[in-house]
Protein backbone atom coordinates (compact mmCIF):
# COMPACT_ATOMS: atom_id res chain seq x y z
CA UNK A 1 43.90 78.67 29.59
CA UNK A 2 43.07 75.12 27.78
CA UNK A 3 43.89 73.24 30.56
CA UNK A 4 41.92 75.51 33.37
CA UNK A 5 39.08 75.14 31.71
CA UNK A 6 39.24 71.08 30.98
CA UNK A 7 39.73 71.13 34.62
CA UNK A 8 36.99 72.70 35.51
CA UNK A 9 34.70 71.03 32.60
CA UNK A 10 36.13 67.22 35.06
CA UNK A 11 35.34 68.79 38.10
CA UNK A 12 31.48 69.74 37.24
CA UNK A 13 31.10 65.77 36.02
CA UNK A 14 32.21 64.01 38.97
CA UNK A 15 29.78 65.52 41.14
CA UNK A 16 27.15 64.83 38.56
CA UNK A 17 28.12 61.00 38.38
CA UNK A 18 28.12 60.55 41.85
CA UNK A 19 25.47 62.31 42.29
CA UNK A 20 23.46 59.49 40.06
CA UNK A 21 25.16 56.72 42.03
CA UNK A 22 23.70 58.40 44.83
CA UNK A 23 20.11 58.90 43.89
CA UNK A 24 20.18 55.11 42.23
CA UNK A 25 21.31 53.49 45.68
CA UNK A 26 19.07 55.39 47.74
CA UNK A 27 15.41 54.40 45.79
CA UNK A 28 13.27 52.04 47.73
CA UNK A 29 12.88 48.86 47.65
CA UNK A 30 10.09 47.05 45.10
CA UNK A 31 7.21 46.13 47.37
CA UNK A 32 5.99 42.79 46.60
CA UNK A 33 3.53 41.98 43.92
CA UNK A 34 0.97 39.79 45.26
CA UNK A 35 -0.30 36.72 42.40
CA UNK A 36 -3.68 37.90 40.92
CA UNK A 37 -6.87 36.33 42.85
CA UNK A 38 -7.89 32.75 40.97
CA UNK A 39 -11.55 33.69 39.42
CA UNK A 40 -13.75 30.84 40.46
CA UNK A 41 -14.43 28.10 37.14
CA UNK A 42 -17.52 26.94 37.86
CA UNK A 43 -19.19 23.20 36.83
CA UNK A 44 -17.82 22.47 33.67
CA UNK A 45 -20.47 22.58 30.64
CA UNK A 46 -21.96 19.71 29.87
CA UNK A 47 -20.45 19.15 26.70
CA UNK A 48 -17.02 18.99 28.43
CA UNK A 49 -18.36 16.62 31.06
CA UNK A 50 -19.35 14.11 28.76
CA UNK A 51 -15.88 14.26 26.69
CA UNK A 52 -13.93 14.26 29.89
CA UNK A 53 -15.72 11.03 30.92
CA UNK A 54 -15.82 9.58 27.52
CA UNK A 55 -12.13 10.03 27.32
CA UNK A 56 -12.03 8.37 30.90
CA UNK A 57 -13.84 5.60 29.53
CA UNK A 58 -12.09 4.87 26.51
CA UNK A 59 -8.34 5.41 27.17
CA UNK A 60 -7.92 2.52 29.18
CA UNK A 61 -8.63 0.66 26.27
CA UNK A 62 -6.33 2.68 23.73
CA UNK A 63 -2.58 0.77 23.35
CA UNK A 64 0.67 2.05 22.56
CA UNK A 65 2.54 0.19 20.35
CA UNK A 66 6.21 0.04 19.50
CA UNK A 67 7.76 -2.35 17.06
CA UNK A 68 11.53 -3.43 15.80
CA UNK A 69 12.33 -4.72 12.24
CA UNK A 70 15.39 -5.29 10.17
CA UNK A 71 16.21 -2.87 7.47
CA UNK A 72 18.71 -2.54 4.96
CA UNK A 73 20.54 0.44 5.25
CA UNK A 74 22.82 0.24 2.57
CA UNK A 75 24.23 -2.69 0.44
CA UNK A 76 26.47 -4.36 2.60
CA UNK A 77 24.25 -3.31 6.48
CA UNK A 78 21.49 -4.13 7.86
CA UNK A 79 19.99 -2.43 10.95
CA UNK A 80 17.27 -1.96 13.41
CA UNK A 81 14.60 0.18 12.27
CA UNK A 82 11.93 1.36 15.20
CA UNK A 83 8.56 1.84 14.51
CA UNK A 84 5.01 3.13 16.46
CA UNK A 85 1.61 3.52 16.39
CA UNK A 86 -1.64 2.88 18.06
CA UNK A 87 -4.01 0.27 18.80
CA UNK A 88 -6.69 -0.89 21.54
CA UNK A 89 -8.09 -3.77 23.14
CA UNK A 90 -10.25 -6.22 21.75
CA UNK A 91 -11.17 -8.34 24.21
CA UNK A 92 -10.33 -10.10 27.53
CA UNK A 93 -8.21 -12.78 26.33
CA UNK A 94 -5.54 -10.13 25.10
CA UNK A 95 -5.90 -9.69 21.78
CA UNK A 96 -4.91 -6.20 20.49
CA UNK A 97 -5.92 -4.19 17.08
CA UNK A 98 -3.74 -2.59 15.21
CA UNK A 99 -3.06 -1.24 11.55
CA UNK A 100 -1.21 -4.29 9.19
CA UNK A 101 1.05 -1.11 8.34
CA UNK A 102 2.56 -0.35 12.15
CA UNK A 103 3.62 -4.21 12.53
CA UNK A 104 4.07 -5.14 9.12
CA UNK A 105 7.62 -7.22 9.24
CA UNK A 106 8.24 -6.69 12.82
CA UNK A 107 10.54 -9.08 14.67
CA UNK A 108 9.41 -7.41 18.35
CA UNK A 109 6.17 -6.05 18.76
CA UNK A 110 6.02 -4.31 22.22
CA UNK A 111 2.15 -2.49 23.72
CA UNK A 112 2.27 -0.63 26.60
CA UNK A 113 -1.08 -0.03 28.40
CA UNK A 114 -2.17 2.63 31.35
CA UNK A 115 -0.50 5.91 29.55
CA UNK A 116 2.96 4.78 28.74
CA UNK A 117 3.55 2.10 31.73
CA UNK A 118 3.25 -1.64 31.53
CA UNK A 119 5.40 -2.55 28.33
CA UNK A 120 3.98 -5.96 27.57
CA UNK A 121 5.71 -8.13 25.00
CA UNK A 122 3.17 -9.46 21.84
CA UNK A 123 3.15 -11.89 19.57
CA UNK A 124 1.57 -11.53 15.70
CA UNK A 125 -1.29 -13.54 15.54
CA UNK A 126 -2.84 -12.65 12.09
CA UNK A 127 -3.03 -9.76 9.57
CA UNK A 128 -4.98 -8.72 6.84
CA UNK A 129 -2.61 -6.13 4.10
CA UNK A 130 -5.97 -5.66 1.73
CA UNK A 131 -7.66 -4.31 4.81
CA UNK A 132 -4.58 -2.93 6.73
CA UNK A 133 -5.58 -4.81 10.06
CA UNK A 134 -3.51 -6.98 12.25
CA UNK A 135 -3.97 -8.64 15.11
CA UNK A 136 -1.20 -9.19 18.05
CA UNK A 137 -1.56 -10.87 21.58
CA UNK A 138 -0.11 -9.62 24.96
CA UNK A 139 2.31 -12.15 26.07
CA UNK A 140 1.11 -11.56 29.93
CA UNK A 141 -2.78 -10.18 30.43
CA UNK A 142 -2.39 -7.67 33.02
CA UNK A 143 -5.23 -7.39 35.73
CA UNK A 144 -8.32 -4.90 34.64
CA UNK A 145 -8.20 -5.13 30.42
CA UNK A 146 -10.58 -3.30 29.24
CA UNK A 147 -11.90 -3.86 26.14
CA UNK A 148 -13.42 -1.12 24.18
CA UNK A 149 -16.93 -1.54 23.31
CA UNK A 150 -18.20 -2.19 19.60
CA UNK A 151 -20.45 0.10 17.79
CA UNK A 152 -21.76 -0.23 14.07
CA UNK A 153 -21.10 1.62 11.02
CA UNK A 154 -23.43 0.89 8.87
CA UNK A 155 -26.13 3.71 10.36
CA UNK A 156 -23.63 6.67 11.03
CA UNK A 157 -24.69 10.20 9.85
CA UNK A 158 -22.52 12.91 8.11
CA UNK A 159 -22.39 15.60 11.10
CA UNK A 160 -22.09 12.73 13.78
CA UNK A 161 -19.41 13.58 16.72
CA UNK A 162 -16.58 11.87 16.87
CA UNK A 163 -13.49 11.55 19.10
CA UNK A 164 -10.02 10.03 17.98
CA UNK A 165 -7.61 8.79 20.49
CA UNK A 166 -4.53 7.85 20.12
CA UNK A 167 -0.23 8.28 19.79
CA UNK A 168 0.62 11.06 17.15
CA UNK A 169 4.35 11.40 17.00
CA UNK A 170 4.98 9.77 20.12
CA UNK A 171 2.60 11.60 22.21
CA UNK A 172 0.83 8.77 24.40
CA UNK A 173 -3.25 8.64 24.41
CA UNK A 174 -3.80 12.17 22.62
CA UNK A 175 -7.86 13.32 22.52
CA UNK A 176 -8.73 14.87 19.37
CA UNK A 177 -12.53 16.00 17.66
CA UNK A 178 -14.28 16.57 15.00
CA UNK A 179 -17.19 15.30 13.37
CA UNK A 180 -17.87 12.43 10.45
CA UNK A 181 -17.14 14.07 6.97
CA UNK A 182 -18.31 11.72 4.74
CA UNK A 183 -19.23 8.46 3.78
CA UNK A 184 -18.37 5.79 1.82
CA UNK A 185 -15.21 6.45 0.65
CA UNK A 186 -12.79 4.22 -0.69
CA UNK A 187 -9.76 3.93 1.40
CA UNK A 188 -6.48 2.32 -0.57
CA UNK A 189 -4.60 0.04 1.01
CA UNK A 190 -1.76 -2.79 -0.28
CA UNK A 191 -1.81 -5.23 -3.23
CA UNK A 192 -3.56 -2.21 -5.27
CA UNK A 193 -7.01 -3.25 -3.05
CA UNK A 194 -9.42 -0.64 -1.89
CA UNK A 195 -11.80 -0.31 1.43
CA UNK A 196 -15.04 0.39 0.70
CA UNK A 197 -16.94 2.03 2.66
CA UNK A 198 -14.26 4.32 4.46
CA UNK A 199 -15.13 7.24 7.31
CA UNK A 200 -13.73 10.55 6.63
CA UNK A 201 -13.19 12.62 9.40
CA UNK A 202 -11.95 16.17 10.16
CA UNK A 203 -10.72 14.85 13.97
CA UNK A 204 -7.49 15.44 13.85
CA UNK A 205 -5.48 12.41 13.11
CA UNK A 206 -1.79 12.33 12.67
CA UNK A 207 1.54 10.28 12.21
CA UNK A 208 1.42 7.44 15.10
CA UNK A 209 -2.59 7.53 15.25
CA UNK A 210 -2.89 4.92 12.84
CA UNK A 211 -4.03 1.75 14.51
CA UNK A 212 -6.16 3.97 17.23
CA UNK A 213 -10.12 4.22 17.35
CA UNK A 214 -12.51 6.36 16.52
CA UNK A 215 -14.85 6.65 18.52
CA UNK A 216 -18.79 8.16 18.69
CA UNK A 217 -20.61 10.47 20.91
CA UNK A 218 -21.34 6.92 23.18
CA UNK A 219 -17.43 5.48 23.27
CA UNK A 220 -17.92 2.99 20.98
CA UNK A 221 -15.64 1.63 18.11
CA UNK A 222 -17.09 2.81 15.21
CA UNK A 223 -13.72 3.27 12.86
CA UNK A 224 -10.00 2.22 12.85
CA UNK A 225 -7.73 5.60 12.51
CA UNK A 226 -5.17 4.50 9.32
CA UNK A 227 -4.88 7.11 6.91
CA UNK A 228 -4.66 11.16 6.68
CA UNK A 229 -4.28 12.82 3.18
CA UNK A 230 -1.98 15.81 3.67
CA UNK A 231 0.61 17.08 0.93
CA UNK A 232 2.81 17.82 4.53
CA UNK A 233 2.65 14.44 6.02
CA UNK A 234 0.15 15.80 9.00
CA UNK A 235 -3.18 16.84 9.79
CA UNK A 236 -5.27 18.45 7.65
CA UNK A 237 -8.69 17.47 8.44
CA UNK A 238 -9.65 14.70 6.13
CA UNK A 239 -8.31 11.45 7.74
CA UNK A 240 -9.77 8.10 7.03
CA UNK A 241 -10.80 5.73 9.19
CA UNK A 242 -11.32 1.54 8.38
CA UNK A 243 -15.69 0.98 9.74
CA UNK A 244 -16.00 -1.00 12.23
CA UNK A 245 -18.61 -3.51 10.62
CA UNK A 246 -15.66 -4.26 8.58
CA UNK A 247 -13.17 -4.48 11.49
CA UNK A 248 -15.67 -6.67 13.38
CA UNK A 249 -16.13 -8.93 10.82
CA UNK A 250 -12.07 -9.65 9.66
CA UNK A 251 -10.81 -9.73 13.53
CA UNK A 252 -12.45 -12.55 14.17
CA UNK A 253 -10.72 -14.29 11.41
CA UNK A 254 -7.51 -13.30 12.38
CA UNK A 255 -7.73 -14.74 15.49
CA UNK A 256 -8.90 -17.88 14.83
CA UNK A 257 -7.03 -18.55 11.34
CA UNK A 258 -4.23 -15.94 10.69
CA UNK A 259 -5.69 -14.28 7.93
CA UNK A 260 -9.00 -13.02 6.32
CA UNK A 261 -11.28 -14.44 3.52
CA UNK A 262 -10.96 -13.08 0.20
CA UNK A 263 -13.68 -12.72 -1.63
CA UNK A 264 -14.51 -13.77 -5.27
CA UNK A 265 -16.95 -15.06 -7.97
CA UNK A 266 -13.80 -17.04 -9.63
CA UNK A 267 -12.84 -14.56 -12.44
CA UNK A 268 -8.86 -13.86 -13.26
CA UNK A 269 -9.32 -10.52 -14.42
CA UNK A 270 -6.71 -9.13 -17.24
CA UNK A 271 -3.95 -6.24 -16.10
CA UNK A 272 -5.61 -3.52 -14.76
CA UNK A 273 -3.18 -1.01 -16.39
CA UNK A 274 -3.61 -2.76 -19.82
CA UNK A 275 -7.43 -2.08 -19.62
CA UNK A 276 -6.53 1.45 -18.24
CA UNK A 277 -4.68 2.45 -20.80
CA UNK A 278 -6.78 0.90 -23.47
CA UNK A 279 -9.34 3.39 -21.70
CA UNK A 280 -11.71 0.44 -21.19
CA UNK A 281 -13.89 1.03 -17.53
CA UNK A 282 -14.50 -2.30 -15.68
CA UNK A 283 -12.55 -5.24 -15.12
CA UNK A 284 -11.71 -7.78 -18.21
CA UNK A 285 -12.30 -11.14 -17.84
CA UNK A 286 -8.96 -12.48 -18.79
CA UNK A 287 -9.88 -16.17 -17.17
CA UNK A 288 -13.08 -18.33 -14.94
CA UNK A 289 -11.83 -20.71 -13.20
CA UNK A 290 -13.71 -24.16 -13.48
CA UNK A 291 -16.66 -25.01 -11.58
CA UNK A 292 -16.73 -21.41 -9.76
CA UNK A 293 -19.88 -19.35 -9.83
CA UNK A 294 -18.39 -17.00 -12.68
CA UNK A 295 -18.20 -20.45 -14.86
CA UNK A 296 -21.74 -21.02 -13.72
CA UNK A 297 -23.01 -18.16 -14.46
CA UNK A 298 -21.36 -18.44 -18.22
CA UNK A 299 -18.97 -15.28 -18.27
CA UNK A 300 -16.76 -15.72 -21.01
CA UNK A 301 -13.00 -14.80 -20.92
CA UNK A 302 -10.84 -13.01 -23.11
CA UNK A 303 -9.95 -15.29 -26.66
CA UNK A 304 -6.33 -15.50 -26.24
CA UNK A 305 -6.93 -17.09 -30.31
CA UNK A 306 -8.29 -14.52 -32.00
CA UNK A 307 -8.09 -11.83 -29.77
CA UNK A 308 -11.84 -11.18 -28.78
CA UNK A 309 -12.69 -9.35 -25.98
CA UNK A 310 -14.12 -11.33 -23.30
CA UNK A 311 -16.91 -10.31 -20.68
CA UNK A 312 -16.18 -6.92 -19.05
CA UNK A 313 -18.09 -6.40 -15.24
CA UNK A 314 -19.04 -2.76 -15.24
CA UNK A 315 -21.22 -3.08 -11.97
CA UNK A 316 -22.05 -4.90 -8.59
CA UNK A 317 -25.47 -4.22 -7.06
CA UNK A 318 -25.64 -1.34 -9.15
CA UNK A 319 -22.70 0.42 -8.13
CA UNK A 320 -20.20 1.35 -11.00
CA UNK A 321 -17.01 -0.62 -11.18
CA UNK A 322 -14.49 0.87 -13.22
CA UNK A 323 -11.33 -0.25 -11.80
CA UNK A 324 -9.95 -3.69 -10.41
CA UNK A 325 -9.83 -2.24 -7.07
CA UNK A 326 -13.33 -0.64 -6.55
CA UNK A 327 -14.95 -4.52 -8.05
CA UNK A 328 -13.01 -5.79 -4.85
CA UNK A 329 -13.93 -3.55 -2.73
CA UNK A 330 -17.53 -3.84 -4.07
CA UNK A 331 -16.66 -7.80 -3.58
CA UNK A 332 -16.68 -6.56 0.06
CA UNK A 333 -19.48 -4.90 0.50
CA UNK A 334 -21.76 -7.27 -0.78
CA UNK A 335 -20.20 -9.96 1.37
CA UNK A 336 -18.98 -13.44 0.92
CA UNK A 337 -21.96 -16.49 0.54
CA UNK A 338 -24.39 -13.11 -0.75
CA UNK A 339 -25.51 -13.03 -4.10
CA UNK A 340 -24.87 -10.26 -5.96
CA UNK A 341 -25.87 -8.91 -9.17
CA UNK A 342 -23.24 -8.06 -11.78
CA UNK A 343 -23.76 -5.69 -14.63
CA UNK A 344 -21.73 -7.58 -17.59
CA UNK A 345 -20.92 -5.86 -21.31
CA UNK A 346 -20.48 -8.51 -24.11
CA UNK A 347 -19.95 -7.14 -27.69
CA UNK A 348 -21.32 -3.45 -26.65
CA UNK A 349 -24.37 -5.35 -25.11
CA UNK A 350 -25.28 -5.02 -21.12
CA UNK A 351 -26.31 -8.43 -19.23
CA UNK A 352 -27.12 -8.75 -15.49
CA UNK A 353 -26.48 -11.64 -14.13
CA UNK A 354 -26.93 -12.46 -10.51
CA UNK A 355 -23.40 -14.26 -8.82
CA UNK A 356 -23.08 -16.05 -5.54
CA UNK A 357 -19.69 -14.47 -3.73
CA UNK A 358 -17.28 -17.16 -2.31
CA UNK A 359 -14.00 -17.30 -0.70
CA UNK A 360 -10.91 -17.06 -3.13
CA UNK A 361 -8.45 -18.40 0.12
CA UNK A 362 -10.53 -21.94 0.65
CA UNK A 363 -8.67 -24.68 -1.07
């Protein structure tokens, strides 16, 4: 009885299965799907017009640069470490702008022009580590340089446009936006110096922009892209950039002398972290050096006899100085062969005193 009845139960599902083998290899076949209609775009706004053609203008002039140096690996090895960044064109005799940072210690410097093409051997020519410039020249000028025109810094608005261009991570001539932040920030750079001065800038501006311009609403240089401040290592909105009355003003010297005047009134000031913690704000006079314009002025250093506290600068042109850094960068800013005046604190007492600025680097 068992066994007529599993027979059966077999017999009914057969039919069944083939039955759906049936139905599935008889369906029709898929018509074709034809690809949506394209919607017409239309002119492009005006806004994106004059990006698109400002990037046109300006990438010709935007480098990417690639650099070996030697590195110590472990105690016994050394190997080749590879570096990148960005830079641009200065002018037509092949002189290239970069950060000191991307070339710092290279023993090849390689730029390559026209969006990854034309790699063009360099040679250093001169850098600057308190301003984090350098300056490199192509080894062969290739026909059409562009250099990319100048601008000032010294009238830009919070709330100006401005575009960054550039390599992050390897990404040749990248476009980003954003507008001018701020103002006159102070942008820290080797040997415990300080730019003063710096643009901040919400443009997004990563790992292998430094070096790369920013540019305004025109295409002009009005900043050098060298900094970002991001607990992650990448963008997140406040980058820095070096101004370009600055840049303008310590290229030159690069090029024709290998390094950049330092300027001074002829002070050796005592350890900043001393002074720090001693919680004194302003920079100790710890020495004047004969004949310089502190000596002339009669700023009197630190008695290493008794112990007396010398002549402490609190202030250049009326802008506080409370660390070793910011009086340099304030150094800056007033400008070497200016006269600047120089709040001074002897014995709890303020002074001014008005100081011509010279160059620390003549001999």
């Amino acid at each position: 009885m068992k066994k007529t009845k599993l027979l059966s139960l077999l017999l009914l599902l057969v039919p069944l299965s083939l039955a759906g083998s049936l139905i599935y290899a008889q369906r029709p076949a898929a018509r074709a799907i034809e690809p949506r209609a394209i919607a017409p775009r239309g002119p492009l706004l005006e806004a994106e017009k004059s990006l698109v053609a400002l990037f046109e203008q300006a990438a010709p002039s935007v480098a990417y640069i690639t650099t070996e140096r030697l590195e110590q690996t472990d105690f016994f090895t050394i190997g080749v470490a590879q570096g990148a960044g960005s830079a641009f064109v200065w002018d037509n005799a092949g002189y290239v702008v970069t950060n000191f940072h991307v070339i710092e210690n290279a023993r090849k410097i390689v730029v390559r022009l026209d969006a990854g093409k034309n790699a063009i051997p360099a040679d250093y020519v001169g850098g600057a580590p308190d301003y984090d410039l350098a300056v490199v020249k192509l080894k062969q000028i290739p026909p059409g340089l562009k250099p990319i025109p100048l601008g000032t810094s010294r009238d830009l608005k919070v709330g100006q446009s401005v575009i960054a261009i550039g390599n992050p991570f390897g990404f040749s001539r990248t476009l980003t936006t954003g507008i001018i932040s701020a103002l006159d920030r102070y942008l820290p750079t080797q040997n415990y110096a300080e730019i003063a001065g710096a643009i901040q800038t919400d443009a997004a501006i990563n790992p292998g922009n430094s070096g790369g311009p920013l540019l305004d609403s025109a295409g002009r240089l009005i900043g050098v892209n060298t900094a970002i401040r991001s607990s992650s290592g990448s963008s997140a909105g406040v980058g820095f950039s070096i101004p370009v009355d600055l840049v303008n003003r310590i290229v030159p010297q690069l090029i024709a002398r290998g390094r950049a005047a330092s300027p001074s009134i002829g002070i050796i000031p005592y350890d900043p972290l001393v002074v720090a913690r001693n919680g004194i704000k302003g920079v100790v006079v710890n020495g004047v050096r004969n004949g310089a314009p502190a000596a002339q002025a009669g700023l009197k250093p630190l008695n290493r006899r008794n112990g007396e506290l010398g002549d402490i600068i609190t202030a250049v042109n009326g802008r506080p100085v409370e660390t070793l850094s910011t009086f340099v960068a304030e150094l800056d800013r007033a400008g070497i062969g200016n006269v600047a005046e120089f709040a001074i604190m002897r014995n709890g007492k303020e002074r001014r005193e008005k100081i011509r600025i010279v160059d620390a680097s003549n001999k």
